[in-house]
Protein backbone atom coordinates (compact mmCIF):
# COMPACT_ATOMS: atom_id res chain seq x y z
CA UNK A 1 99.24 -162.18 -55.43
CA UNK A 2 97.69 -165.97 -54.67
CA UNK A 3 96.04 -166.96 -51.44
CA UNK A 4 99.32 -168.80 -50.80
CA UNK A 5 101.82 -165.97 -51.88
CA UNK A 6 99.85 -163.57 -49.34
CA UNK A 7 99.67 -165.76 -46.95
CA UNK A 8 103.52 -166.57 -47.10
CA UNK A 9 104.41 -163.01 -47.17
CA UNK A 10 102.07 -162.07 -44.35
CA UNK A 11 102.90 -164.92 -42.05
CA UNK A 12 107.08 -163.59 -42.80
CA UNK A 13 105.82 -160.19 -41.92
CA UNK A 14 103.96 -161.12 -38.93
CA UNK A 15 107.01 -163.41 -37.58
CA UNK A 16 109.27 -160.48 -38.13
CA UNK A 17 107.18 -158.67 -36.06
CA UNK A 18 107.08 -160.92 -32.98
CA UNK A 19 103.60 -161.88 -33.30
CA UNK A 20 103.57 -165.36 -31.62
CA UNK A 21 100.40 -167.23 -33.84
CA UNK A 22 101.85 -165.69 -37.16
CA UNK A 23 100.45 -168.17 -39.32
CA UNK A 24 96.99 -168.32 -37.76
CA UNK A 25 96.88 -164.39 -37.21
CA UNK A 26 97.66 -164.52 -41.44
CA UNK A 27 94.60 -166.98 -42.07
CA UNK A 28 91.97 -165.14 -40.17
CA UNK A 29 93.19 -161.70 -41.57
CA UNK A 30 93.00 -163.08 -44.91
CA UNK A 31 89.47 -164.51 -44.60
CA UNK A 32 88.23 -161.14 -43.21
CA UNK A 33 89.61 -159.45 -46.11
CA UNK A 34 88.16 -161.59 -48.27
CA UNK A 35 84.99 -161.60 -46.85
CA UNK A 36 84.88 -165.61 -46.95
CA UNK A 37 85.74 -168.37 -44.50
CA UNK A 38 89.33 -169.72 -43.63
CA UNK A 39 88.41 -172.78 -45.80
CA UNK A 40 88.42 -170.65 -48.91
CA UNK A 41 91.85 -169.97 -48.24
CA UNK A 42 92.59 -174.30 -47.98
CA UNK A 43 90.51 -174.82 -50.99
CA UNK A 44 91.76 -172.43 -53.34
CA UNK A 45 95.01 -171.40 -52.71
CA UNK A 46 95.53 -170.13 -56.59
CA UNK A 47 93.05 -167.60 -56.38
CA UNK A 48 93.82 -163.85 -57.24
CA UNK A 49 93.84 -161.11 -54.97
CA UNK A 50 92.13 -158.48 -56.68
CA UNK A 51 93.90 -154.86 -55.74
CA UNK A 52 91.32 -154.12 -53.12
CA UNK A 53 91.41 -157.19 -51.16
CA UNK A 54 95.34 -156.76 -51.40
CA UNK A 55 94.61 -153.64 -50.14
CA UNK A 56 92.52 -154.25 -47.11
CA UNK A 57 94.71 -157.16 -46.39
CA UNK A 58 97.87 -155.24 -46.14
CA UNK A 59 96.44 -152.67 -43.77
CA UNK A 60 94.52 -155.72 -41.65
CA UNK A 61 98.41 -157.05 -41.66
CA UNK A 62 99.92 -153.72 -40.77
CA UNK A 63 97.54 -153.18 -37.91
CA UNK A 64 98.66 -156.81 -36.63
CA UNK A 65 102.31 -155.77 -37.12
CA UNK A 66 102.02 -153.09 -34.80
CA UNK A 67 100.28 -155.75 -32.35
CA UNK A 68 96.95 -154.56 -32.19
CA UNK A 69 94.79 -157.43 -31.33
CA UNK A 70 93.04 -159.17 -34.40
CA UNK A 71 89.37 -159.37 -32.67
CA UNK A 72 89.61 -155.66 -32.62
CA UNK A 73 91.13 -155.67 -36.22
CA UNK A 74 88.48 -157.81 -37.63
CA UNK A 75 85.60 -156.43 -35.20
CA UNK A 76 84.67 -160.14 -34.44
CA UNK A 77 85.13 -163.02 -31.72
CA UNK A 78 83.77 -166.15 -30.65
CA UNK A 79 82.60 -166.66 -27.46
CA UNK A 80 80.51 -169.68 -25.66
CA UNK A 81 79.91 -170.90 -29.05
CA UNK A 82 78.58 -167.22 -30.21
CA UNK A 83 80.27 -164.96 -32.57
CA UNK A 84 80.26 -161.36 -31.10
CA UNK A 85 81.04 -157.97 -32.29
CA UNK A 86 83.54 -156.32 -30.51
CA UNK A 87 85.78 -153.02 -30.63
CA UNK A 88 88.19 -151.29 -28.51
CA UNK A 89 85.90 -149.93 -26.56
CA UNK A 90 85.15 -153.52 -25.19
CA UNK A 91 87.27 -156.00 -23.52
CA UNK A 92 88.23 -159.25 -25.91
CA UNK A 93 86.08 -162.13 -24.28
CA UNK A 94 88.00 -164.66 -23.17
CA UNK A 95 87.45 -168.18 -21.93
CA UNK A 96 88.61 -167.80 -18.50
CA UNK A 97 84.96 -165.61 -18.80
CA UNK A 98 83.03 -168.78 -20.13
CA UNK A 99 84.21 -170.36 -16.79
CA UNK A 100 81.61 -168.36 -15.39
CA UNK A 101 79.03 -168.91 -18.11
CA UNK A 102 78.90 -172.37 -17.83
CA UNK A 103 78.84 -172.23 -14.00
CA UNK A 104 75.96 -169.57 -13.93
CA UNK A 105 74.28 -171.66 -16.55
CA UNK A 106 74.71 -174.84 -14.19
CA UNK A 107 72.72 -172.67 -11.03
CA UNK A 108 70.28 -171.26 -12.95
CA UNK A 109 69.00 -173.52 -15.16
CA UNK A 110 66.79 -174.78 -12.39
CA UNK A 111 64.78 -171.76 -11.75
CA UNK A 112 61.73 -171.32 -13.57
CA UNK A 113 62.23 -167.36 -14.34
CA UNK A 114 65.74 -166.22 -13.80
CA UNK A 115 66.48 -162.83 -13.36
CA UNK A 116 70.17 -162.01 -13.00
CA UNK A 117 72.07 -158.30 -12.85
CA UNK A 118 75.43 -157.94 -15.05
CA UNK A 119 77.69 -155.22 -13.30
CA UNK A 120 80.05 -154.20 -16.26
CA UNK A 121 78.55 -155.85 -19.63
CA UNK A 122 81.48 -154.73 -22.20
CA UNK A 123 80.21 -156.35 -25.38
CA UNK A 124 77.84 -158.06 -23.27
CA UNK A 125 79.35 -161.82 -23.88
CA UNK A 126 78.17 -163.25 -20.28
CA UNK A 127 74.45 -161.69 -20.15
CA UNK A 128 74.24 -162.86 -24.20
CA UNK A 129 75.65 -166.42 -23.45
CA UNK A 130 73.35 -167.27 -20.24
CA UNK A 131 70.08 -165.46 -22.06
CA UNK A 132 70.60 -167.61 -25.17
CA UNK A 133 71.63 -170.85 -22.95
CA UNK A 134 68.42 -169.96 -20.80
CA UNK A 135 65.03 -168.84 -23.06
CA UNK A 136 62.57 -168.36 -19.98
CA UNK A 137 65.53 -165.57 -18.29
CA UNK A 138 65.56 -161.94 -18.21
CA UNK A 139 68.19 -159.75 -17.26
CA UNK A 140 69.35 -155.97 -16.21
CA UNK A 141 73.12 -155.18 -17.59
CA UNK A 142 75.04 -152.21 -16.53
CA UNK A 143 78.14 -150.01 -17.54
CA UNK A 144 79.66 -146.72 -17.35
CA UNK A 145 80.80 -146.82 -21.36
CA UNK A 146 78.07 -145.74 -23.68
CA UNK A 147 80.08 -147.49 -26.02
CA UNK A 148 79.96 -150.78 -24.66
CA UNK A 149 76.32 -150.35 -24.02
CA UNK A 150 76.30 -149.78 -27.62
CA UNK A 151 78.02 -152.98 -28.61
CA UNK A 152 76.20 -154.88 -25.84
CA UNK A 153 72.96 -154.20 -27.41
CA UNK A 154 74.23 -154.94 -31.50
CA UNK A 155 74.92 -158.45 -29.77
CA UNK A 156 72.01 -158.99 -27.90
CA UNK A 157 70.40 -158.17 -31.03
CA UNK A 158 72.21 -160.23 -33.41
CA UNK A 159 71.66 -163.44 -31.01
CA UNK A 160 67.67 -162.35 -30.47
CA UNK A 161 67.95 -161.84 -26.36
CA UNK A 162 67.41 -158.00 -26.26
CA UNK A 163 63.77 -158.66 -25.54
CA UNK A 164 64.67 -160.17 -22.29
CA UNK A 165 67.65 -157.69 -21.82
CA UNK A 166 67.69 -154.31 -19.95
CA UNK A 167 70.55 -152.41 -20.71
CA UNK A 168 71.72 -149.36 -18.55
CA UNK A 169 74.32 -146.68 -17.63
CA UNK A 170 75.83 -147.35 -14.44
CA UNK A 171 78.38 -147.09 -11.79
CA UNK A 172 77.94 -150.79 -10.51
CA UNK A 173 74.33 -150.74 -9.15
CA UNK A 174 73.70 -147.49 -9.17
CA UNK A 175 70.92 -147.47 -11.70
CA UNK A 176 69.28 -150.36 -10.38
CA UNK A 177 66.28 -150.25 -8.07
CA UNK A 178 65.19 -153.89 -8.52
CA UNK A 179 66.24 -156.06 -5.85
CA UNK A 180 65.79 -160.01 -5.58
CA UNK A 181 67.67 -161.13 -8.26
CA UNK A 182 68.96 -164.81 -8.75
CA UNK A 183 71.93 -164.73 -9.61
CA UNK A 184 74.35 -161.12 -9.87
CA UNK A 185 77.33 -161.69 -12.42
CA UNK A 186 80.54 -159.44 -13.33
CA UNK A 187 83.90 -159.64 -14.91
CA UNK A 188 84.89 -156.24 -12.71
CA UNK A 189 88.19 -154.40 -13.56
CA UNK A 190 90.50 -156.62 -11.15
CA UNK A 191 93.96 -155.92 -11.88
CA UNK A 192 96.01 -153.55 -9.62
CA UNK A 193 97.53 -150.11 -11.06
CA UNK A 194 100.84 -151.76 -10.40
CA UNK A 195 100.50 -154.74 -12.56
CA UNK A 196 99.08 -152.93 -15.65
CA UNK A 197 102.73 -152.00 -16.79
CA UNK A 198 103.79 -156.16 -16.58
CA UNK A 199 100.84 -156.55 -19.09
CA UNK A 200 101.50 -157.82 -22.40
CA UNK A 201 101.31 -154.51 -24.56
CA UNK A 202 98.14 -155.89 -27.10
CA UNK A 203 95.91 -155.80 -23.84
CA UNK A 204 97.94 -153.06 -22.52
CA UNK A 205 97.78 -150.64 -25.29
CA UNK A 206 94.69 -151.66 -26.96
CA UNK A 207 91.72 -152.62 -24.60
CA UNK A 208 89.83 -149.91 -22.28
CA UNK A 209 91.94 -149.17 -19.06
CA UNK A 210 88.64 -148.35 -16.93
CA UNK A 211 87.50 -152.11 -17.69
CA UNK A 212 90.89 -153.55 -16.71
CA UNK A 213 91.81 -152.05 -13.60
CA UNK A 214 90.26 -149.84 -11.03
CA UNK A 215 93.37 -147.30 -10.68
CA UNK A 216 93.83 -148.73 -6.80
CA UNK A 217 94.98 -152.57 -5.61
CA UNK A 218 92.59 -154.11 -8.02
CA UNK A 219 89.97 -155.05 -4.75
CA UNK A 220 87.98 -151.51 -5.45
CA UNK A 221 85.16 -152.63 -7.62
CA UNK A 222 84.92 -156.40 -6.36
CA UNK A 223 84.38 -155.35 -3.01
CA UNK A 224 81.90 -152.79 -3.73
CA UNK A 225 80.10 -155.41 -6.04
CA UNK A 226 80.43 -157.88 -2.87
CA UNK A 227 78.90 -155.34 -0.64
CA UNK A 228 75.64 -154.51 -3.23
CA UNK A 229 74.94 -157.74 -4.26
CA UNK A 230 74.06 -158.71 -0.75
CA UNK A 231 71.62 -156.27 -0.80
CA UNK A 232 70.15 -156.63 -4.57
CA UNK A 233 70.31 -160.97 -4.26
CA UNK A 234 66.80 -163.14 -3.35
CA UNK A 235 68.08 -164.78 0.02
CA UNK A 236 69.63 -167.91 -1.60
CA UNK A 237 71.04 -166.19 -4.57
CA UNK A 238 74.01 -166.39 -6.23
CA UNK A 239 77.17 -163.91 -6.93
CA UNK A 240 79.93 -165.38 -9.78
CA UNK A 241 82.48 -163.16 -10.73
CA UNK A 242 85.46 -163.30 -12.57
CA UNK A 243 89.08 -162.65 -10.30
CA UNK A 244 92.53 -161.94 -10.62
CA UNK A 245 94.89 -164.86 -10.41
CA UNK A 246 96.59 -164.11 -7.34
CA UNK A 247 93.42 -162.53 -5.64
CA UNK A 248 91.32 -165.78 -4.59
CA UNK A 249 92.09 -165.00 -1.05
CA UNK A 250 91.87 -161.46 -0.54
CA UNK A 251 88.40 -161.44 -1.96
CA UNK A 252 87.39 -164.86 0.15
CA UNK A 253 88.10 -162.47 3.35
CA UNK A 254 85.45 -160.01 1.66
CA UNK A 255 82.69 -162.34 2.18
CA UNK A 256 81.54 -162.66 5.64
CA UNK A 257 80.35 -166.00 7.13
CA UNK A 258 77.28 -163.98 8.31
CA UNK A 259 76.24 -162.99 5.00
CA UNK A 260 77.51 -165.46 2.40
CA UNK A 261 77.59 -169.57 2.49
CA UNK A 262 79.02 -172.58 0.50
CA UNK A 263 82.16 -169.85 -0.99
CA UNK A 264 83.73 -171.63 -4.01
CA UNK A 265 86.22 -170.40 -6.61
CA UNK A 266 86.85 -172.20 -10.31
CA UNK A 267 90.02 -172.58 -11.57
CA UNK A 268 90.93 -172.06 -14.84
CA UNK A 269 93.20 -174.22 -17.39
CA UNK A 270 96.44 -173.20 -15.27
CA UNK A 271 94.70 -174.44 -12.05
CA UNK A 272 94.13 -171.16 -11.47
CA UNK A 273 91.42 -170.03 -8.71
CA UNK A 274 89.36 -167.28 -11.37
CA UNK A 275 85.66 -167.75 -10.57
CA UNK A 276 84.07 -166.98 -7.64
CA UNK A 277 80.89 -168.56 -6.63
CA UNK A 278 79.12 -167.57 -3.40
CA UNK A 279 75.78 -167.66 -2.11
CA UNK A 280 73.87 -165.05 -0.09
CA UNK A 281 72.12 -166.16 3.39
């Protein structure tokens, strides 16, 4: 088959299926199992498939039939301008998440030596991004997945941060000693035991359970990672963490006057409240 005749038969087969971006899905399966970029696939639409690439792209197109997500498919995503490795074993980065990138960016830059603490790294996407985006920071990044760990460190390595990056196995802070940090960041499992059936079944059925909801009302980990950071943030510091959209004020009643000051959550592109910002007194 052509470029074009696979790419008419996949985007058919992926429509049939009830996979919403067919025809982009098709293009970015196609370049990964051609091993070239999408602009191959505009240039030379007459060009052969030879049996192996037909191969890998039918399976690639299978997988996507059955709706498993195509950054797990391909093992690749962007991110902040990075492309990361991912599997399932890692939550897709999405950009609700660079919402708090660019706002941890914004109160850090300042600082001559950041230090921040990640609780719950996944394929470590936010400690990559603000390492790269800051070159005098260093950070500490936890999880209870060795396999996210794992993947965490192939990126830091593959963007040249994992000098400045401690990784670690942990419930929340467990493994952490070090106190005083600037800034404490997290994209905690927020999403109540109840909701996780209404999910759409690719994030459903295909990404880690443990890093999408804590088994409870979807408050568990936040408030525990409310409750630490106080203790582990410099006086000043600052806590951004990534929410649930209907959860902006349940978690605002977490953080008491007495402790925290100048409480601000960023929406997202559906006006959405999804990043929390608070500083500790």
């Amino acid at each position: 088959m052509t470029i074009a005749e696979a790419l008419r038969d996949a985007v058919h087969r992926l429509a049939a299926a009830g996979v919403k971006e067919a025809q982009k899905d098709a293009r970015l399966l196609l370049s990964f199992a051609l091993g070239r970029p999408k602009e191959f696939l505009f240039a030379h639409p007459e060009y052969k498939l030879s049996e192996e690439e037909q191969g890998s792209f039918d399976e690639a197109v299978h997988r996507r039939e059955n709706h498993e997500p195509v950054q797990y498919i391909t093992g690749r995503t962007e991110f902040y301008g990075l492309e990361l490795i991912v599997s399932p074993a890692v939550l897709i980065p999405r950009p609700e998440t660079e919402i708090l990138v660019e706002n941890a960016v914004n109160a850090l830059r300042g600082k001559t030596a950041p230090r921040f603490c990640e609780i719950g790294v996944g394929s470590g996407c936010i400690s990559v991004s603000l390492l790269r985006e800051l070159p005098n920071a260093a950070a500490i990044a936890v999880d209870l997945s060795p396999d996210a760990l794992e993947l965490a460190r192939r990126n830091a390595e593959r963007h040249n941060v994992l000098g400045r990056l401690d990784l670690r196995l942990s419930d929340v802070f467990d493994s952490v000693v070090e106190d005083a940090f600037d800034a404490v960041v997290s994209n905690p499992p927020y999403i109540s035991l109840d909701e996780v059936a209404e999910l759409d079944s690719e994030v459903r059925d295909f990404e880690p359970r443990m890093a999408l909801t804590d088994g409870a009302d979807g408050l568990g980990v936040i408030q525990r990672i409310i409750e630490d950071s106080y203790h582990k943030l410099a006086a000043g510091g600052v806590l951004f963490m990534e929410i649930g959209h209907c959860q902006s004020e349940s978690v605002r009643t977490l953080l008491s006057p007495e402790k925290w000051f100048d409480v601000r959550f960023f929406t997202d592109l559906q006006s959405i409240p999804r990043v929390l910002r608070a500083f500790r007194l």
